[in-house]
Protein backbone atom coordinates (compact mmCIF):
# COMPACT_ATOMS: atom_id res chain seq x y z
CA UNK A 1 53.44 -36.71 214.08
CA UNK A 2 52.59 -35.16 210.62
CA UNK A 3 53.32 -31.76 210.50
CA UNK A 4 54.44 -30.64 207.04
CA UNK A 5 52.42 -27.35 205.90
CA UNK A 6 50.20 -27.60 202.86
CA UNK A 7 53.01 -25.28 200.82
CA UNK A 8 55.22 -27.71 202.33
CA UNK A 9 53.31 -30.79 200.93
CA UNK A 10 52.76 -29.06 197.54
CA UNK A 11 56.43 -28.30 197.25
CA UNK A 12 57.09 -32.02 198.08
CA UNK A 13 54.02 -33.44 195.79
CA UNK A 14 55.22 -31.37 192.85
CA UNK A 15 58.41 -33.11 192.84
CA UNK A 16 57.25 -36.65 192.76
CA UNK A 17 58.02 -38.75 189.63
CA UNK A 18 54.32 -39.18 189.57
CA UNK A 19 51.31 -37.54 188.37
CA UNK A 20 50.28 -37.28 192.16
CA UNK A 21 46.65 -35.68 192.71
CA UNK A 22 47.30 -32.66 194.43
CA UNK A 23 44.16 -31.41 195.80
CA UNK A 24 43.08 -34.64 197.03
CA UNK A 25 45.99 -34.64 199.16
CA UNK A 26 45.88 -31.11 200.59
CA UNK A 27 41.91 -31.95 201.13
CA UNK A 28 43.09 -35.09 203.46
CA UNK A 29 45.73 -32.95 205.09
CA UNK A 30 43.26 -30.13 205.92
CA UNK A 31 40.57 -32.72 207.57
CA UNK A 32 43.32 -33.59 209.90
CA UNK A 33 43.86 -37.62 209.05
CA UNK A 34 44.66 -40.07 206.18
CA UNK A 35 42.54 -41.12 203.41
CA UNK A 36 40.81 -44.26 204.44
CA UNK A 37 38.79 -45.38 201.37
CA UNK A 38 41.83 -46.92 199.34
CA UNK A 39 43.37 -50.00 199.08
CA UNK A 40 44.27 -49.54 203.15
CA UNK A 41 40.86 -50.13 203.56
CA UNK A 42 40.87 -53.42 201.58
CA UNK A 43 41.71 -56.71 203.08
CA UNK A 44 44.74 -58.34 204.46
CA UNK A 45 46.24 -60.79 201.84
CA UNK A 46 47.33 -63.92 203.91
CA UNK A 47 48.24 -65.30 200.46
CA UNK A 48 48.08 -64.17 196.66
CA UNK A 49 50.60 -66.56 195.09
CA UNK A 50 50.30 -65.17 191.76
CA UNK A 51 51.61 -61.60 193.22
CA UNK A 52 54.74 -60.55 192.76
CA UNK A 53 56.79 -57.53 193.94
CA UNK A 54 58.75 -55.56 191.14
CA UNK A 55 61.31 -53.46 193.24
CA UNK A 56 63.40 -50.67 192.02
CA UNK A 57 64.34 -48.79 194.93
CA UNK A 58 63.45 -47.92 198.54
CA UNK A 59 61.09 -45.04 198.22
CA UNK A 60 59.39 -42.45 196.31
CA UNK A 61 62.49 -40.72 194.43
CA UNK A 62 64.32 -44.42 194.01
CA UNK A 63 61.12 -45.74 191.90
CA UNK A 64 59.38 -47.45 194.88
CA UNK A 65 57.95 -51.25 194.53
CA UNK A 66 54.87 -52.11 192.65
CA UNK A 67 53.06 -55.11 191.57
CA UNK A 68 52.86 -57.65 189.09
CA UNK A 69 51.39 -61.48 187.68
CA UNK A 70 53.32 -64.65 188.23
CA UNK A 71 52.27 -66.07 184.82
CA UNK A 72 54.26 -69.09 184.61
CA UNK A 73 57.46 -70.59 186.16
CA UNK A 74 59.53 -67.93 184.53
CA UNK A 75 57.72 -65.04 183.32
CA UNK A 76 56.09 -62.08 184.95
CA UNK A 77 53.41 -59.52 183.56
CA UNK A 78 53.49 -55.94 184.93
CA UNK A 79 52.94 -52.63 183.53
CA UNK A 80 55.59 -50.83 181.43
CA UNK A 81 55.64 -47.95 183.27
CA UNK A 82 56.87 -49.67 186.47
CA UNK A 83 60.11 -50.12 184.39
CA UNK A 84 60.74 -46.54 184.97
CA UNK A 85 61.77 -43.63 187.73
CA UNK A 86 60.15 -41.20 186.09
CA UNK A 87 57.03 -42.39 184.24
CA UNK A 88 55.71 -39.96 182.14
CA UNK A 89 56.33 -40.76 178.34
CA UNK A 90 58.72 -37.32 177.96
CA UNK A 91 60.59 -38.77 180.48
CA UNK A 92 60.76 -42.49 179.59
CA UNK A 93 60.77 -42.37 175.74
CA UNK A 94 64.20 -43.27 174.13
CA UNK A 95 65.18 -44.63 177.59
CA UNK A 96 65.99 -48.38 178.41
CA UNK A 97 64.14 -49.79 180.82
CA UNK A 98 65.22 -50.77 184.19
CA UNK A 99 66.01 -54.30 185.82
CA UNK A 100 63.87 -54.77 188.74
CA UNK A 101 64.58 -56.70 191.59
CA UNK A 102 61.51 -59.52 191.58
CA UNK A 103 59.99 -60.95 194.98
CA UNK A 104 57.29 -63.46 195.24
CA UNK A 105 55.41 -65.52 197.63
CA UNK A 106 55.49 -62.78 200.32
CA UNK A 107 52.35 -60.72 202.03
CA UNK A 108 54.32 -59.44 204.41
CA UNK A 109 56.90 -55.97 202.81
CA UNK A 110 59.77 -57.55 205.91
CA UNK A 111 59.56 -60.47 203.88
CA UNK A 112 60.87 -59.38 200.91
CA UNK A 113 64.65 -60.24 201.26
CA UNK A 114 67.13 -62.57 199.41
CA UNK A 115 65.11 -65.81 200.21
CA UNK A 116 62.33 -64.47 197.87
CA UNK A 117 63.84 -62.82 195.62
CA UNK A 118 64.28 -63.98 192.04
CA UNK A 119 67.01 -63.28 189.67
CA UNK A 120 65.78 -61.34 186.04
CA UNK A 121 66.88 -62.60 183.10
CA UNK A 122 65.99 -59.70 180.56
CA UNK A 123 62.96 -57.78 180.66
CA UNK A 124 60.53 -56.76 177.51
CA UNK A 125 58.48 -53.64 176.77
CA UNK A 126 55.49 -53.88 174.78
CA UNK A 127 57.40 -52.39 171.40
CA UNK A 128 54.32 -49.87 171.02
CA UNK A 129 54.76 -48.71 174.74
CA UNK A 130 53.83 -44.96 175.07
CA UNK A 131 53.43 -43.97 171.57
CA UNK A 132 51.28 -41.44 171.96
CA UNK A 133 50.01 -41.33 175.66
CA UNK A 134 51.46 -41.99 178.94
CA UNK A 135 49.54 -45.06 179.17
CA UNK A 136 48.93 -46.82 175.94
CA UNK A 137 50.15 -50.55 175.07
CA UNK A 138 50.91 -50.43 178.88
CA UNK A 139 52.80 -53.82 179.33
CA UNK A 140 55.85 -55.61 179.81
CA UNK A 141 57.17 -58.82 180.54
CA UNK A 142 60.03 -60.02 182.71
CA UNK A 143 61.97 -63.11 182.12
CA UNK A 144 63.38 -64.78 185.01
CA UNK A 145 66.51 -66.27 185.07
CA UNK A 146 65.63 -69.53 186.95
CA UNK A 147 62.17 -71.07 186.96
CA UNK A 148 60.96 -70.91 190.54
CA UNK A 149 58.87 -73.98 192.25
CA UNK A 150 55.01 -73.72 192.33
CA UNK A 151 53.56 -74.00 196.00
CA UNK A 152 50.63 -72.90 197.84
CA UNK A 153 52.49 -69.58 198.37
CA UNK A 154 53.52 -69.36 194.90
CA UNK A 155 51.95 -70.35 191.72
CA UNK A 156 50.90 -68.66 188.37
CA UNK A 157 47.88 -67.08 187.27
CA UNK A 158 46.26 -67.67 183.97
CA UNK A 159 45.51 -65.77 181.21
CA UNK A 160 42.52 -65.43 178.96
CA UNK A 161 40.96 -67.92 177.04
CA UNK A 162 38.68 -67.30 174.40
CA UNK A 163 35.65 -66.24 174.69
CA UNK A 164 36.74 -65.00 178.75
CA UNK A 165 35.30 -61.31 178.62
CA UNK A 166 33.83 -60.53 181.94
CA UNK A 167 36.07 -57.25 182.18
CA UNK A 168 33.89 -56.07 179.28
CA UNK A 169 30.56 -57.20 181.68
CA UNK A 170 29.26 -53.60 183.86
CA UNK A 171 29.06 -54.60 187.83
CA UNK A 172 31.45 -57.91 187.33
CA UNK A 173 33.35 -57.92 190.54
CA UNK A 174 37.34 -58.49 190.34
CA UNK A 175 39.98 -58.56 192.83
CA UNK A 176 43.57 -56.83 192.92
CA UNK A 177 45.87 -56.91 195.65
CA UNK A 178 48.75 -54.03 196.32
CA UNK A 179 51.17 -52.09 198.35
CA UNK A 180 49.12 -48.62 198.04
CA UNK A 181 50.33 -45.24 198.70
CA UNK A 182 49.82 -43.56 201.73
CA UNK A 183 49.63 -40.02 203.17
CA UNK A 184 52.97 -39.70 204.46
CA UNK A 185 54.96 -40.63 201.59
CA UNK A 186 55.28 -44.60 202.47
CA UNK A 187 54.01 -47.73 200.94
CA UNK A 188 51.67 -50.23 203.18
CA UNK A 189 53.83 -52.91 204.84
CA UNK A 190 51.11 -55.46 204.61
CA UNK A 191 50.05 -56.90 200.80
CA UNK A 192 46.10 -56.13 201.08
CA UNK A 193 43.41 -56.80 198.43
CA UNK A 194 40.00 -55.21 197.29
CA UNK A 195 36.80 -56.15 195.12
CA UNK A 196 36.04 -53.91 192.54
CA UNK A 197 33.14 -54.08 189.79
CA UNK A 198 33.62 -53.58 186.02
CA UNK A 199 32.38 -50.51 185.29
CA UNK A 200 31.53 -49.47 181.51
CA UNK A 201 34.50 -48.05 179.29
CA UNK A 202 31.56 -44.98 177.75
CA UNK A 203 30.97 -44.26 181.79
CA UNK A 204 34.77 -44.36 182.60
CA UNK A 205 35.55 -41.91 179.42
CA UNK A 206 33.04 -39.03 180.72
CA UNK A 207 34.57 -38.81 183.47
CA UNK A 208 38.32 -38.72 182.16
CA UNK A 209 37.72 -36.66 179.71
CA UNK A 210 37.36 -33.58 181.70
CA UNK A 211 41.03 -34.69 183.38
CA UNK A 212 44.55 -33.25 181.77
CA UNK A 213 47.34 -35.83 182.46
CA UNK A 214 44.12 -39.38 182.52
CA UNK A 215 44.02 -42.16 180.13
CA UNK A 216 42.75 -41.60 176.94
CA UNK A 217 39.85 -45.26 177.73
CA UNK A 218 40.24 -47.11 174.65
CA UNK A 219 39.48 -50.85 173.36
CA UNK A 220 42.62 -52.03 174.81
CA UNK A 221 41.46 -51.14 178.06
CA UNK A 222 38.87 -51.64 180.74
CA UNK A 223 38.39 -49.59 184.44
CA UNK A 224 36.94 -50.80 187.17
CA UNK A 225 34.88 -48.18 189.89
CA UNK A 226 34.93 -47.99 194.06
CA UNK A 227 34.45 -51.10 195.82
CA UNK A 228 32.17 -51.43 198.87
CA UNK A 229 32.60 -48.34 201.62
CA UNK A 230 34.45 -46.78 198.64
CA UNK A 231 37.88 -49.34 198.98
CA UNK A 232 39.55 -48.72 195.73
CA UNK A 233 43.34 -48.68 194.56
CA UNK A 234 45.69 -45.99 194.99
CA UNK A 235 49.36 -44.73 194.01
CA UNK A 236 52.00 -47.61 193.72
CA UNK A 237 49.52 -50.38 192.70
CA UNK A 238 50.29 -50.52 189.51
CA UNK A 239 51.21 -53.65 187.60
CA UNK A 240 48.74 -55.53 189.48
CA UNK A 241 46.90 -58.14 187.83
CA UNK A 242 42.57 -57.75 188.47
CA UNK A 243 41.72 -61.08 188.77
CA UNK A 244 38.34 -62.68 187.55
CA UNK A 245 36.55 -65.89 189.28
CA UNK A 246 34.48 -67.12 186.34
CA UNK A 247 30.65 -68.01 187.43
CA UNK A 248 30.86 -71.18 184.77
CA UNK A 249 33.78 -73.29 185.79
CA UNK A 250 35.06 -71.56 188.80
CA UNK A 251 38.27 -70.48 186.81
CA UNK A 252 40.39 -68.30 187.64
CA UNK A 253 42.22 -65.66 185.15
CA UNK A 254 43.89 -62.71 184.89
CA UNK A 255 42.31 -59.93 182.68
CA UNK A 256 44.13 -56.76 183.37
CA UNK A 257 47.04 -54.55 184.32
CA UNK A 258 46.63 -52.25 186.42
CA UNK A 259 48.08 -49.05 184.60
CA UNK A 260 45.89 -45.59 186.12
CA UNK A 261 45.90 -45.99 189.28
CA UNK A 262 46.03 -41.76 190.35
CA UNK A 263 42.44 -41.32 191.22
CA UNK A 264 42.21 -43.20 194.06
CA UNK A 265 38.52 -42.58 194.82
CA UNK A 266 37.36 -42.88 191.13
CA UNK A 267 37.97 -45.24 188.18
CA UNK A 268 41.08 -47.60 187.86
CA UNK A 269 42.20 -47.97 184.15
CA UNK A 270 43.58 -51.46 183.53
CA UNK A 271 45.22 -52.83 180.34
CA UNK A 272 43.26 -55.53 178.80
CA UNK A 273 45.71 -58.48 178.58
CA UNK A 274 43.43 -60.22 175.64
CA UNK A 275 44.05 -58.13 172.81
CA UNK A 276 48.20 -58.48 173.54
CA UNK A 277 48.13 -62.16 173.90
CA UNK A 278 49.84 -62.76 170.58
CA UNK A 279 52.80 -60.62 171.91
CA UNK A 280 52.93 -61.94 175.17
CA UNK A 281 53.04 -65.95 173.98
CA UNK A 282 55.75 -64.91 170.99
CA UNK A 283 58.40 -62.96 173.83
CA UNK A 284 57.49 -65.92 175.67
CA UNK A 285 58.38 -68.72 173.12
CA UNK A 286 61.19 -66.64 172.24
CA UNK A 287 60.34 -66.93 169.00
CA UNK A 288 60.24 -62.66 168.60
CA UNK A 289 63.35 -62.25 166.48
CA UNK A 290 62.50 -64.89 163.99
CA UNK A 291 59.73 -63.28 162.61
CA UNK A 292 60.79 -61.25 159.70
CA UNK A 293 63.17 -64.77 158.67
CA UNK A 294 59.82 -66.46 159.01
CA UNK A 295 58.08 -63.99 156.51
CA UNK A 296 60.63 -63.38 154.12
CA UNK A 297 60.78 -67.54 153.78
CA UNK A 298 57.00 -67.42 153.23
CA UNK A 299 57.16 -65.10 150.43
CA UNK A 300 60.33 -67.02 148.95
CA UNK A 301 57.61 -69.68 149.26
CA UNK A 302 54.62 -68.60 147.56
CA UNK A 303 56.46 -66.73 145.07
CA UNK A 304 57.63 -69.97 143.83
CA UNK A 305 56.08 -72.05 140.98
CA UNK A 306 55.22 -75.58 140.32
């Protein structure tokens, strides 16, 4: 049975490494039962194979377990800020990032043991992560040391083409799937999933802007509004890529991070993977530190004469 007080649950809130809604909480704990209109009341997930677990540690003071995109056989796209404890950017700047444990192929939270898990090679924050906000250039990638086997159960997701923009489309629907947050401190056992529409960035900055502690919506980023009885994503979702069916060619792509996912019955902030796509394909080709060589030879080059 529940039974903490509301100072109780304050006291316990305010210590989270989180920017945890308060009041939402207490208002739940005062009706007498759980918030249902989050991701718990989204659908089961028999099978995302592009999902993947990033895993830091059991529970809320040990970082938790979030989400993140399969990609290819050995690379994995998940928000920056699931590289940390303690998110905030006064807390994470100057800090290295943490290794994760990596899981994939699993639905099911019992699942995730040695069997699925994957072994990390090296993991890369965007190199502008956090420079002024909490959530800005909200990425990072995570090299695996192995590349794993492609199955029904497991398998990549792609990435935009050109031209793919339906995250920039008002009333687009998109799916994410998640471990969300729940009342009493624990994350869902069962991977579930929700359909969310695109919502316009102008209508998702009104709202934030009367927030302290929300994401300042720019052009590298997109938010998506309640699904259908008011589903939506909650706390520990983040990192999960929103997924796009496109009404052409029936392909499917990832568009976005999940990276604000605090106001569980409002707008989720997402990180538009488009505009990082050169970043993501040179960590990838591991061509990164070559580049200065490769412009200082360029300028040897054209400062030549015939």
């Amino acid at each position: 049975m529940f039974c903490l007080s509301v100072g109780a649950l304050l006291a316990l809130v305010a210590c989270l490494p989180y920017q945890v809604t308060t009041a939402t909480v207490v208002k739940d704990l005062v009706s007498g039962h759980e918030r249902p209109k989050r991701m718990v009341g989204g659908l089961l997930a028999t099978n995302i194979p592009w999902q993947v677990m990033v895993y830091l540690g059991e529970g809320v003071f040990k970082g938790g377990f979030h989400g993140g995109a399969l990609i290819s056989d050995r690379w994995v796209l998940t928000a920056g800020r699931n590289l940390f404890i303690r998110r905030a950017r006064k807390e994470s700047q100057g800090k290295e990032p943490l290794i994760p444990k990596i899981f994939i192929g699993i639905s099911h939270r019992s699942s995730a043991d040695s069997s699925k898990e994957v072994a990390v090679e090296k993991v890369f924050l965007h190199p502008a992560f956090q420079n002024m906000s909490d959530w800005e250039n909200d990425l990072a990638l995570i090299q695996l040391k192995e590349p794993v086997t492609f199955s029904e159960a497991v398998m990549p997701i792609p990435l935009p083409e050109h031209g793919d923009d339906l995250e920039e489309r008002p009333g687009t629907q998109g799916t994410i799937a998640g471990w969300e947050f729940r009342l009493d401190l624990f994350q869902s056992k069962v991977l579930r999933f929700v359909k969310l529409p695109v919502v316009s960035r102008q209508q998702c900055r009104s709202d934030y802007q009367v927030f302290t502690h929300t994401p300042l919506v720019d052009d590298n980023m997109f938010c998506t509004g309640p699904g259908e009885n008011e589903t939506n994503v909650c706390f520990w979702d983040t990192g999960s890529p929103l997924a796009f069916l496109h009404p052409k060619d029936n392909r499917v792509y990832a568009a976005g991070i999940l990276s604000f996912d605090k106001r569980c019955t409002s707008y989720a902030v997402y990180t538009k993977i488009s505009p990082y796509l050169p970043w993501i394909h040179a960590v990838m080709r591991g061509d990164q530190d070559y580049s200065s060589q490769r412009s200082s030879l360029m300028d040897d080059m054209f400062s030549q004469k015939l």
